[in-house]
Protein backbone atom coordinates (compact mmCIF):
# COMPACT_ATOMS: atom_id res chain seq x y z
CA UNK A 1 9.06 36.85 19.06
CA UNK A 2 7.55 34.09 18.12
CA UNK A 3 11.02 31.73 17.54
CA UNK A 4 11.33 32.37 21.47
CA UNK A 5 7.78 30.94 22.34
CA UNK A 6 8.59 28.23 20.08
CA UNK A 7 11.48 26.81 22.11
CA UNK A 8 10.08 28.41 25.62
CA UNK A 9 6.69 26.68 25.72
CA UNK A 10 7.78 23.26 24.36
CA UNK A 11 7.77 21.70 27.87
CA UNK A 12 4.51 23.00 28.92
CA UNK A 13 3.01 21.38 25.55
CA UNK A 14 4.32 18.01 25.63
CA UNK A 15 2.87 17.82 29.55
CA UNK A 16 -0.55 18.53 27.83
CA UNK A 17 -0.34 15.69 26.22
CA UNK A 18 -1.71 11.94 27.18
CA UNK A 19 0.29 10.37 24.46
CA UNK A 20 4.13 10.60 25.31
CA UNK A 21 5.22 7.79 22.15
CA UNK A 22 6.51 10.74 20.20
CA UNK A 23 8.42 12.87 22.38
CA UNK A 24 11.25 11.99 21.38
CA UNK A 25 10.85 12.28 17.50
CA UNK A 26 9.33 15.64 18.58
CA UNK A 27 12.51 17.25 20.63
CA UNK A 28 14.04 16.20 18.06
CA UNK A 29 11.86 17.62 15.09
CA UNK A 30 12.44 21.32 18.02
CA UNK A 31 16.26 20.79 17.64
CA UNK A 32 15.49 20.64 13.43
CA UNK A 33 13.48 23.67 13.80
CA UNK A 34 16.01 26.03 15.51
CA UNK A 35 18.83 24.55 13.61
CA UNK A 36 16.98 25.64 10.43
CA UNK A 37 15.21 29.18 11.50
CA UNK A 38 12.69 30.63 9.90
CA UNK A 39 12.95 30.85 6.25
CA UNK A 40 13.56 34.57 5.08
CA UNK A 41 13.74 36.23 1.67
CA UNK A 42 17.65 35.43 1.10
CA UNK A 43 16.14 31.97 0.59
CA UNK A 44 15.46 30.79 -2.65
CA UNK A 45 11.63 29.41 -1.71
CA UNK A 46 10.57 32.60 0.30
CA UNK A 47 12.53 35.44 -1.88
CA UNK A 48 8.98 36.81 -3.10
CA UNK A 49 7.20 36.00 0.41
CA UNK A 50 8.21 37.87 3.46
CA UNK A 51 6.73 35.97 6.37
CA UNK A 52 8.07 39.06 8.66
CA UNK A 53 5.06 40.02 10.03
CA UNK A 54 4.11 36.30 11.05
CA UNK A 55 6.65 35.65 13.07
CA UNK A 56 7.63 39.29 14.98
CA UNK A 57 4.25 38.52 16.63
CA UNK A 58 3.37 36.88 19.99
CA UNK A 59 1.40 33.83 20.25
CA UNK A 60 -1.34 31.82 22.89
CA UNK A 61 0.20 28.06 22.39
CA UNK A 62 -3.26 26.61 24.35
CA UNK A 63 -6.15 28.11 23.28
CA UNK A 64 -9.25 28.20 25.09
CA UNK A 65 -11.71 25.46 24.21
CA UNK A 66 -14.77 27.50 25.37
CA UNK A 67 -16.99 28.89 22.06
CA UNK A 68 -20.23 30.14 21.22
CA UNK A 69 -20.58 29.24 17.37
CA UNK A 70 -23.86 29.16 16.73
CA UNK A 71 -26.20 27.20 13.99
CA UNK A 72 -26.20 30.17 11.92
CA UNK A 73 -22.65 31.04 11.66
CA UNK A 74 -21.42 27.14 10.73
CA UNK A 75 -24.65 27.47 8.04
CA UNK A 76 -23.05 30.16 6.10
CA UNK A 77 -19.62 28.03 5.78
CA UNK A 78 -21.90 25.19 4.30
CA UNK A 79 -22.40 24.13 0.66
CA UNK A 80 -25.31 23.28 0.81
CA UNK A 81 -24.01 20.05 1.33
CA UNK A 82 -26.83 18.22 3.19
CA UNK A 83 -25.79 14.98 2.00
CA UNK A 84 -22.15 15.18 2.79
CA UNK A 85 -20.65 14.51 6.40
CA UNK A 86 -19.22 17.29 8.21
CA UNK A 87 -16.40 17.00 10.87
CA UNK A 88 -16.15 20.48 13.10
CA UNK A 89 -13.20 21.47 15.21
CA UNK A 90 -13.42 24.76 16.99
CA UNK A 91 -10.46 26.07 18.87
CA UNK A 92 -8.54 22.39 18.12
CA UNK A 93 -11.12 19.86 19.56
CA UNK A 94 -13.31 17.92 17.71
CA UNK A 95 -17.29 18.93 18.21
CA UNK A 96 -19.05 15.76 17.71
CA UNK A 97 -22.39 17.33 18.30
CA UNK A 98 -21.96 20.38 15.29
CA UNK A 99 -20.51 17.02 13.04
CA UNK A 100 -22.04 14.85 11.38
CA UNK A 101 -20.36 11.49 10.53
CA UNK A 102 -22.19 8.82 8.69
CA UNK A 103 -18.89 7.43 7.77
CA UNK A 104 -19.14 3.67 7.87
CA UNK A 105 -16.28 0.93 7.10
CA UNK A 106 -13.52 3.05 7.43
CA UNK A 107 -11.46 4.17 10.39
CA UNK A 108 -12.09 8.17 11.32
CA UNK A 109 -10.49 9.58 14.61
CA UNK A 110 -9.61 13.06 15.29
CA UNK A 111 -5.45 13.22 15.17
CA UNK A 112 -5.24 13.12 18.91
CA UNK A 113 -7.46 10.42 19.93
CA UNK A 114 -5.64 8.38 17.35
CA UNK A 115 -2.42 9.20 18.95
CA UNK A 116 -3.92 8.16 22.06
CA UNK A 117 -5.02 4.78 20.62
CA UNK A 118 -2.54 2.03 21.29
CA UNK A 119 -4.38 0.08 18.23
CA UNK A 120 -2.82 2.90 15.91
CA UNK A 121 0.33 2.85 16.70
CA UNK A 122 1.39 0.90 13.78
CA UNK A 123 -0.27 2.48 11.51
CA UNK A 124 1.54 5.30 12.95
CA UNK A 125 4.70 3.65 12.83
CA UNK A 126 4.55 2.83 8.70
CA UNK A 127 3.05 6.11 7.75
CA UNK A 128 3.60 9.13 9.70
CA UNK A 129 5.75 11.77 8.99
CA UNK A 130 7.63 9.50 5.80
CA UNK A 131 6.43 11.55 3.19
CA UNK A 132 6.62 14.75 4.79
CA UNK A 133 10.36 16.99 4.45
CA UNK A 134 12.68 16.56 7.27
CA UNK A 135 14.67 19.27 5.93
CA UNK A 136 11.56 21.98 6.08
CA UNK A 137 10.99 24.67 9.45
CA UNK A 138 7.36 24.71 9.37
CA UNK A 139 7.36 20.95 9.12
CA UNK A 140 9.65 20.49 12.30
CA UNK A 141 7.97 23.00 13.97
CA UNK A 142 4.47 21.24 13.24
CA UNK A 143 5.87 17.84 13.83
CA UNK A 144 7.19 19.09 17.05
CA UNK A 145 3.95 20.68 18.13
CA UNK A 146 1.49 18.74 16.32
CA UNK A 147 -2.03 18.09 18.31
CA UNK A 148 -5.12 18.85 16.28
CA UNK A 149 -6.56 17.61 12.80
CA UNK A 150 -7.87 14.29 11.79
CA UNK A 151 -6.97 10.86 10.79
CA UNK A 152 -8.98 8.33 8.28
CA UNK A 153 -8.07 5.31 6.83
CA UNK A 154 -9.99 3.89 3.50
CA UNK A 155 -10.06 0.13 3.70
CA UNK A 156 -9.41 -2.22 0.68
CA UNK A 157 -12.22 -1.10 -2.26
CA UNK A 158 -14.42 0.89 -0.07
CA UNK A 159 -15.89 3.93 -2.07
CA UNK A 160 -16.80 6.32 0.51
CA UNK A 161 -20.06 8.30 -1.36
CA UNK A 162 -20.40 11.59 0.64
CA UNK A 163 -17.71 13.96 0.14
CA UNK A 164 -16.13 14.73 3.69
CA UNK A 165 -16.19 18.70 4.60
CA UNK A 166 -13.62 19.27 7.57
CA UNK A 167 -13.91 22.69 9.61
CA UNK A 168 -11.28 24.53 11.44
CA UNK A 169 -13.00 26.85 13.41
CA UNK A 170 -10.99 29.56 15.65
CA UNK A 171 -13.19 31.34 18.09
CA UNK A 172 -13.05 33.63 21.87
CA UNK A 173 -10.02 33.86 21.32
CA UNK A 174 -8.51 37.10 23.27
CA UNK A 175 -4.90 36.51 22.01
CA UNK A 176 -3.00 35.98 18.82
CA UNK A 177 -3.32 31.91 18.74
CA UNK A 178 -1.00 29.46 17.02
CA UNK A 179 -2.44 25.93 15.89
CA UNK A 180 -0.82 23.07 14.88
CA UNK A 181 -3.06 20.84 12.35
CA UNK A 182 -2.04 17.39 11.53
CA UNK A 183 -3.55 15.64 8.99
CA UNK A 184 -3.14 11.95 7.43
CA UNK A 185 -4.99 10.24 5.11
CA UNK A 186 -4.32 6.58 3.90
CA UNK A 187 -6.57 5.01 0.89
CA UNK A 188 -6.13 1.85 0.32
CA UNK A 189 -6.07 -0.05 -2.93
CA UNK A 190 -9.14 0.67 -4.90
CA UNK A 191 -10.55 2.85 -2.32
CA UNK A 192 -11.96 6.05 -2.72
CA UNK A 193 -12.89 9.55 -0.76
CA UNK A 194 -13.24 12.92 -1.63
CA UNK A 195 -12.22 15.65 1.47
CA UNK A 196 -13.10 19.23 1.43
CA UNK A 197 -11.21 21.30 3.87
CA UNK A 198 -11.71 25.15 4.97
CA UNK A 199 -10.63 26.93 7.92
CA UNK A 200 -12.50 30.21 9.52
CA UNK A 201 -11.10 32.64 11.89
CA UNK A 202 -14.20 34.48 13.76
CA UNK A 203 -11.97 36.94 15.88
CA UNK A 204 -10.24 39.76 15.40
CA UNK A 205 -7.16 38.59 16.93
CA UNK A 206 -4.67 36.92 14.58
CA UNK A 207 -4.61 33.46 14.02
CA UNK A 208 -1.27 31.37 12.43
CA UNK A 209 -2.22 27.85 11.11
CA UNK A 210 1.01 25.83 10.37
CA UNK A 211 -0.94 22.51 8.51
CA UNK A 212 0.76 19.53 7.08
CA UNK A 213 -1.04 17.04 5.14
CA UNK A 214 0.12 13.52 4.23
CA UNK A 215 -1.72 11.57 1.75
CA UNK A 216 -1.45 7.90 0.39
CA UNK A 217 -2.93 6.96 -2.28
CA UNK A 218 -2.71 3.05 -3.04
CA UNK A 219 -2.65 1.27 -6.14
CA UNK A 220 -5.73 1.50 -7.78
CA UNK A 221 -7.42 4.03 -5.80
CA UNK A 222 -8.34 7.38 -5.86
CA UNK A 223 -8.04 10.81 -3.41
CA UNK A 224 -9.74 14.08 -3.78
CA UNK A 225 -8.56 16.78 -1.73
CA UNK A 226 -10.19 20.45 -2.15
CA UNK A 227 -9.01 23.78 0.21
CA UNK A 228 -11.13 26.24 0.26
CA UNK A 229 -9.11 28.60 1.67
CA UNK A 230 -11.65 32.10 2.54
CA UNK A 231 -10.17 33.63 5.81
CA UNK A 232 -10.45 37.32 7.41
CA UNK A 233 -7.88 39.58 7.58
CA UNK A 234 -6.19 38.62 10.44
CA UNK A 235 -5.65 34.62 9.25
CA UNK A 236 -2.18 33.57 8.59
CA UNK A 237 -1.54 30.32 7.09
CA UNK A 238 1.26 27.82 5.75
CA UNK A 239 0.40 24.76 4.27
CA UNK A 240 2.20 21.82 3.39
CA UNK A 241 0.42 18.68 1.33
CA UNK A 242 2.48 15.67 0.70
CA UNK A 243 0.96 13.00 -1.39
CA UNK A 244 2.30 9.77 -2.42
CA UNK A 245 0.49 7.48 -5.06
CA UNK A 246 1.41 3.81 -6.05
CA UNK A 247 0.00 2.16 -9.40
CA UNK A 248 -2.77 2.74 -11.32
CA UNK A 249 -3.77 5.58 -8.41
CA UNK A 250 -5.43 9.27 -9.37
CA UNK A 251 -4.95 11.63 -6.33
CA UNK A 252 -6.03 15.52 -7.19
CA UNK A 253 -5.39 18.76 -4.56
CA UNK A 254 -7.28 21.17 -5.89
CA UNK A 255 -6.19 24.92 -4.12
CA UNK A 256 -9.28 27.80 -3.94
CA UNK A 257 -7.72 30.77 -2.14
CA UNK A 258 -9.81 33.50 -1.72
CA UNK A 259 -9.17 35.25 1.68
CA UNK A 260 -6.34 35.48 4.45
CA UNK A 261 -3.79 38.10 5.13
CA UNK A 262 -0.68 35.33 4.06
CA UNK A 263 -1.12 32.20 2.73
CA UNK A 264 1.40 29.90 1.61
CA UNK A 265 0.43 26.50 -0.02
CA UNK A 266 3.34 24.14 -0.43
CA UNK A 267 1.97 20.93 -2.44
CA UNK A 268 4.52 17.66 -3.58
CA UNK A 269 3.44 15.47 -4.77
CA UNK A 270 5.74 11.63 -5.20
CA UNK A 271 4.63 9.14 -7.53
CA UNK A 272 6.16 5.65 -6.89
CA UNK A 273 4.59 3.43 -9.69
CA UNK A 274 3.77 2.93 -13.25
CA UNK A 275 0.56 4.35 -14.72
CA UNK A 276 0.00 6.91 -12.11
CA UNK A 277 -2.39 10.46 -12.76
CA UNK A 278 -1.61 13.79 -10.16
CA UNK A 279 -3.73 16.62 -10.65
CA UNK A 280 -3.06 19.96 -9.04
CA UNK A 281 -5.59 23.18 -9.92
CA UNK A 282 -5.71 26.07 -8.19
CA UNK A 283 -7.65 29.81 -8.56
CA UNK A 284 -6.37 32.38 -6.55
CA UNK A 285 -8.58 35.80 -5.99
CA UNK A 286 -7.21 38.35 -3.89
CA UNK A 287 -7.13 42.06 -2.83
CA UNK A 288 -6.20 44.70 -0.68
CA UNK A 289 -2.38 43.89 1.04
CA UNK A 290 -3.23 40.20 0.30
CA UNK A 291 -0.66 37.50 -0.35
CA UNK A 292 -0.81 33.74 -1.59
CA UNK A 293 2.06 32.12 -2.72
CA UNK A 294 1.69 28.31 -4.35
CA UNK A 295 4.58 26.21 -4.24
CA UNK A 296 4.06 22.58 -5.91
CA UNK A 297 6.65 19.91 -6.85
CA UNK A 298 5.71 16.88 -8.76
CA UNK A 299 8.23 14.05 -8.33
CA UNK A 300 7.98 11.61 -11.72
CA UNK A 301 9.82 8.59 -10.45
CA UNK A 302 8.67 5.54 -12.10
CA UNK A 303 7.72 5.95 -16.16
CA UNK A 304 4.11 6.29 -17.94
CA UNK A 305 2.84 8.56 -15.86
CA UNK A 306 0.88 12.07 -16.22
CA UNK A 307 0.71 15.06 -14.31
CA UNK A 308 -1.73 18.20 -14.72
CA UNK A 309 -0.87 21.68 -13.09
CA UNK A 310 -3.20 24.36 -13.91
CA UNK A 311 -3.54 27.88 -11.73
CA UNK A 312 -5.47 30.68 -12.54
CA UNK A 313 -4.98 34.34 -10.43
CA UNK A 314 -6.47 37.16 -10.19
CA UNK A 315 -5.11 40.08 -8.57
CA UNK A 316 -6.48 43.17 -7.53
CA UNK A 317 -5.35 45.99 -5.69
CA UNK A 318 -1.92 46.06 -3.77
CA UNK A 319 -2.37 42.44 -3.78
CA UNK A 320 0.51 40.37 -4.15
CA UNK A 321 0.63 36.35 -5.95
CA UNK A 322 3.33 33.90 -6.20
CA UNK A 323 3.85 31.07 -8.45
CA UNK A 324 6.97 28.60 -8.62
CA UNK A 325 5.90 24.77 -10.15
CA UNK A 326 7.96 22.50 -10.22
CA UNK A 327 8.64 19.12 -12.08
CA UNK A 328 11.13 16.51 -11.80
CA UNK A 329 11.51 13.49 -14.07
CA UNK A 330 13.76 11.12 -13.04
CA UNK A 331 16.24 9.18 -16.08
CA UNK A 332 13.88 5.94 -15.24
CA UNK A 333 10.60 7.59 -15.87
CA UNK A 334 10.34 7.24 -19.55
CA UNK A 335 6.64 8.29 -21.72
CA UNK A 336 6.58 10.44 -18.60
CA UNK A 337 3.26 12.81 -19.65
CA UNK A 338 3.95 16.47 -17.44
CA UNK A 339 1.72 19.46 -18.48
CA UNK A 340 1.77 22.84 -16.20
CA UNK A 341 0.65 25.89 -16.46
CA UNK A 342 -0.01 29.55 -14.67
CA UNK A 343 -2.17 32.11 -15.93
CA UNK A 344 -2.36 35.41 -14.31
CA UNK A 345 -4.75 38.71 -14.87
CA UNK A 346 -3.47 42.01 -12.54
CA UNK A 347 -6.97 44.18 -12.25
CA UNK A 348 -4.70 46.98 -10.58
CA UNK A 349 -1.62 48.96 -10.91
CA UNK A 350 -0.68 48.02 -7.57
CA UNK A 351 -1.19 44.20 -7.80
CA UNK A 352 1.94 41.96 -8.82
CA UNK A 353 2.39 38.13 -9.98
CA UNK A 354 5.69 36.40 -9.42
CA UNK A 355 5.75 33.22 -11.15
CA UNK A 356 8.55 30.83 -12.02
CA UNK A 357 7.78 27.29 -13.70
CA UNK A 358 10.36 24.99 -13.50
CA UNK A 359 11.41 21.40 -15.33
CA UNK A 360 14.18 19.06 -14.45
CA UNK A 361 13.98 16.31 -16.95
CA UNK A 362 16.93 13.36 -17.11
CA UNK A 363 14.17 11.69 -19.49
CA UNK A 364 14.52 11.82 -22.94
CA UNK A 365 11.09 10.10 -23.85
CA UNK A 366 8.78 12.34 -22.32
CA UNK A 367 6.49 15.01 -23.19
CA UNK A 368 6.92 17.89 -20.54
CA UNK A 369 5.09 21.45 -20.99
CA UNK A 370 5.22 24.60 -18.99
CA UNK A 371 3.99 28.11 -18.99
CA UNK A 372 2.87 31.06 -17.55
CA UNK A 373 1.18 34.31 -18.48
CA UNK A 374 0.38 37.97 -17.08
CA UNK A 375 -1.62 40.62 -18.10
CA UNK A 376 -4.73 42.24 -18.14
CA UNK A 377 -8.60 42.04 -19.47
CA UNK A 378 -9.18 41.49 -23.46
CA UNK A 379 -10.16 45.53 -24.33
CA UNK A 380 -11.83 43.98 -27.55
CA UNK A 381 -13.93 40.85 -25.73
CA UNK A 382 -14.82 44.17 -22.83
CA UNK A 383 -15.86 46.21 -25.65
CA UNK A 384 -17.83 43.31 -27.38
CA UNK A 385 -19.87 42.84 -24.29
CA UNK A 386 -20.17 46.06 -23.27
CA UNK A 387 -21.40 47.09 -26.59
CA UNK A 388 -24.28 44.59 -25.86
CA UNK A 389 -25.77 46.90 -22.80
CA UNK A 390 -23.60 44.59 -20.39
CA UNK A 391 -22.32 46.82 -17.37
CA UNK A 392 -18.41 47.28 -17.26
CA UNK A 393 -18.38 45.70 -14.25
CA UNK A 394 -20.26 42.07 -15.00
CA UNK A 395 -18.52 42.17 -18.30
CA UNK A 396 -15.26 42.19 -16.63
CA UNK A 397 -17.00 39.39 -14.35
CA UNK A 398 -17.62 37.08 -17.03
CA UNK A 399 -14.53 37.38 -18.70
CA UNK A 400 -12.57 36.42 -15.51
CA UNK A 401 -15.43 33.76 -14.54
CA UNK A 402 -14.45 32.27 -18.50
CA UNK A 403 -10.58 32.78 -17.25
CA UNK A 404 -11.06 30.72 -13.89
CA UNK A 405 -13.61 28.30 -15.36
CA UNK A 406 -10.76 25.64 -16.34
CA UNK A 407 -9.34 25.08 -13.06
CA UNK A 408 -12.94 23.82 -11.93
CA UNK A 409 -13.06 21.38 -15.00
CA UNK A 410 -12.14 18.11 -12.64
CA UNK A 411 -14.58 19.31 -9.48
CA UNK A 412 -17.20 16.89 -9.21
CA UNK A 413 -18.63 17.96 -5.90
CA UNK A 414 -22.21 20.03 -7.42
CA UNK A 415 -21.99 22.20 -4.54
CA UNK A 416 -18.56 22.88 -3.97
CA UNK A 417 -18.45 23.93 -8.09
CA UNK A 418 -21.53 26.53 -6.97
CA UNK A 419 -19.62 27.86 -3.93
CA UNK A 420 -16.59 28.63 -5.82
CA UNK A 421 -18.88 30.32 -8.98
CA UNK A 422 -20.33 32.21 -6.01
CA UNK A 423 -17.14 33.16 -4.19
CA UNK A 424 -16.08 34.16 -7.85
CA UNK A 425 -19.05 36.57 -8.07
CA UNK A 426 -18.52 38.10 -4.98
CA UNK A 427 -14.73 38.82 -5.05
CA UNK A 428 -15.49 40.61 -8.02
CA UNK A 429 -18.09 42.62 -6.65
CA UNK A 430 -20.98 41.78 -8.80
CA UNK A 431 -24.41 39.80 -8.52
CA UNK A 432 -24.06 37.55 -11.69
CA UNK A 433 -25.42 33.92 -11.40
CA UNK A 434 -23.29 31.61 -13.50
């Protein structure tokens, strides 16, 4: 069981470790974690997602660090993205030699080395883990075992040009593995990067990623921060993004989720000034016994401020989607702006959509929307196009492209847009080219 391993191999993991600054924020972040449990369905946040057959498995806590990706394989994951920068991590370490990092004026360190860097520690100190829910299991348990990821820091009104592609790469492995990703990003005021991040399983053994993200966004600046989330089969993953924006700051997480056996993206986002834009998307594409499950939370604490939630699914199969959105306006955040909103199209009998939108408002100036739809394909706009010697299938394609095509609206990344048409395309089964 994996609770077991949890508490079992937390000795042997903290003597793996150079850095020893944090051990006792993370014994402490263990106790959290088997105070709490594992969440199960007679909770509120997991009573549509059963993470049962996560966490009856066993685990490797140290994976090996030997690989053989090759030039080919880490081609097919790009974008075509020859003029972005790449950062690759296989089996946790960062591969400087499969990167490539152009990244100049700005601080970039993969999460351990900075941990091992005495000239962090106070960055450390003001920013990690304060965002991030003390009151969570996955985030105890990753604070407690945190070791891989990345951290960059945006200096005062540098614009960082080239979009940032992270890789988490899991290879050789011969066991189940568990990883731990840490990742925190700080933009400063009128500072600016876009990050895309994707992680790739190339075993057949299962793989459990438990992620958290913590993002700060300063006054005047702006964060872009895309999953593409396009696993195999035996990829397990739960995500948490925490992102908190000062003044005049636009931040956007935009959520692609295409493949894994389980995923489960938990997104909040905290704005703590006036004049503030959050943007969440997310298009969700899914088959077989496939779950995702989106959990956001927008926090509207200060007034004149906007947030956007739109998510698009598409479910075929026995697949299985999950939507609860939240939004909370606090009495002080007056002309607050809030707009939400999950659309949902099942393409099988056996596919289902469980979506809840939620509003807490203790605003009375404010203009707060929220809504959510499921059903099927237009039988009329299928007949139109089929009626116009388009096959049943690519009809059905460009309806659901149409459907999806939203959610993209705010991508600026050229490439990344033409991955996710393509990824589109071949979910569906069809060669179209949008």
């Amino acid at each position: 069981m994996l609770s077991e391993q949890i508490l079992n191999n937390h000795s042997e993991f903290l003597g793996t470790l150079r850095h020893r600054f944090l051990d006792e924020t993370r014994v402490e972040a263990l106790g959290k974690f088997a105070q709490i449990g594992f969440p199960t369905k007679k909770d509120e946040e997991y009573k549509y997602t059963n993470i049962k057959e996560i966490i009856e498995k066993e685990y490797n806590f140290f994976p090996k660090e030997s690989h053989n990706i090759t030039k080919e394989q880490l081609d097919e994951l790009h974008l075509g993205e020859e003029n972005f920068d790449w950062i690759v991590f296989v089996n946790g370490k960062l591969h400087k030699e499969l990167s490539k990092i152009s990244i100049e004026n700005a601080e970039f360190l993969s999460f351990n080395y900075a941990l091992n860097d005495e000239n962090h520690k106070d960055v450390f100190d003001q920013y990690f883990n304060t965002i991030a829910s003390k009151d969570l299991a996955f985030t105890n348990l990753n604070e407690a075992y945190c070791k891989y990821g990345f951290f960059l820091k945006v200096p005062k009104n540098v614009v960082i040009e080239k979009p940032i592609h992270i890789f988490y790469l899991s290879q050789n492995q011969e066991e189940n593995t568990f990883y731990n990703t840490r990742n925190l990003l700080i933009v400063e005021e009128g500072a600016k990067v876009e990050i895309i991040e994707s992680h790739h399983n190339f075993d057949e053994t299962y793989v459990l990623t438990n992620s958290v993200t913590e993002i700060f966004t300063h006054s005047n600046a702006k964060a872009d921060w895309h999953k593409l989330q396009n696993d195999n089969d035996t990829s397990y993953m739960v995500d948490h993004t925490f992102a908190k924006q000062e003044r005049d700051s636009l931040t956007t997480v935009n959520t692609f989720s295409f493949g894994g056996k389980l995923v489960r993206n938990n997104l909040d986002f905290i704005q703590n000034g006036e004049n503030i834009n959050s943007f969440m998307n997310g298009i969700t594409i899914i088959g077989k016994d496939q779950l995702v499950d989106h959990h956001t939370a927008v926090h509207h604490n200060q007034p004149n401020c906007e947030s956007y939630q739109n998510y698009k699914g598409i479910f075929k199969d026995q697949s299985h989607g999950v939507f609860n959105g939240k939004v909370f306006v606090d009495k002080i955040a007056q002309k607050t702006n809030a707009y939400q909103q999950n659309n949902n199209v099942l393409l099988s009998e056996g596919a289902t959509i469980d979506t809840k939108p939620q509003l807490e408002i203790f605003a009375d100036d404010v203009k707060c929307s929220h809504g959510c739809t499921v059903g099927q394909l237009n039988e009329d706009a299928l007949f139109y196009l089929r009626a116009r010697g388009i096959s049943k299938k690519e009809a059905q394609a460009l309806l659901l492209f149409a459907f999806a095509n939203d959610a993209m609206q705010n991508i600026d990344i050229e490439p990344l847009k033409e991955k996710i048409s393509k990824l589109l395309t071949e979910k569906l089964e069809v060669n179209i080219e949008f």
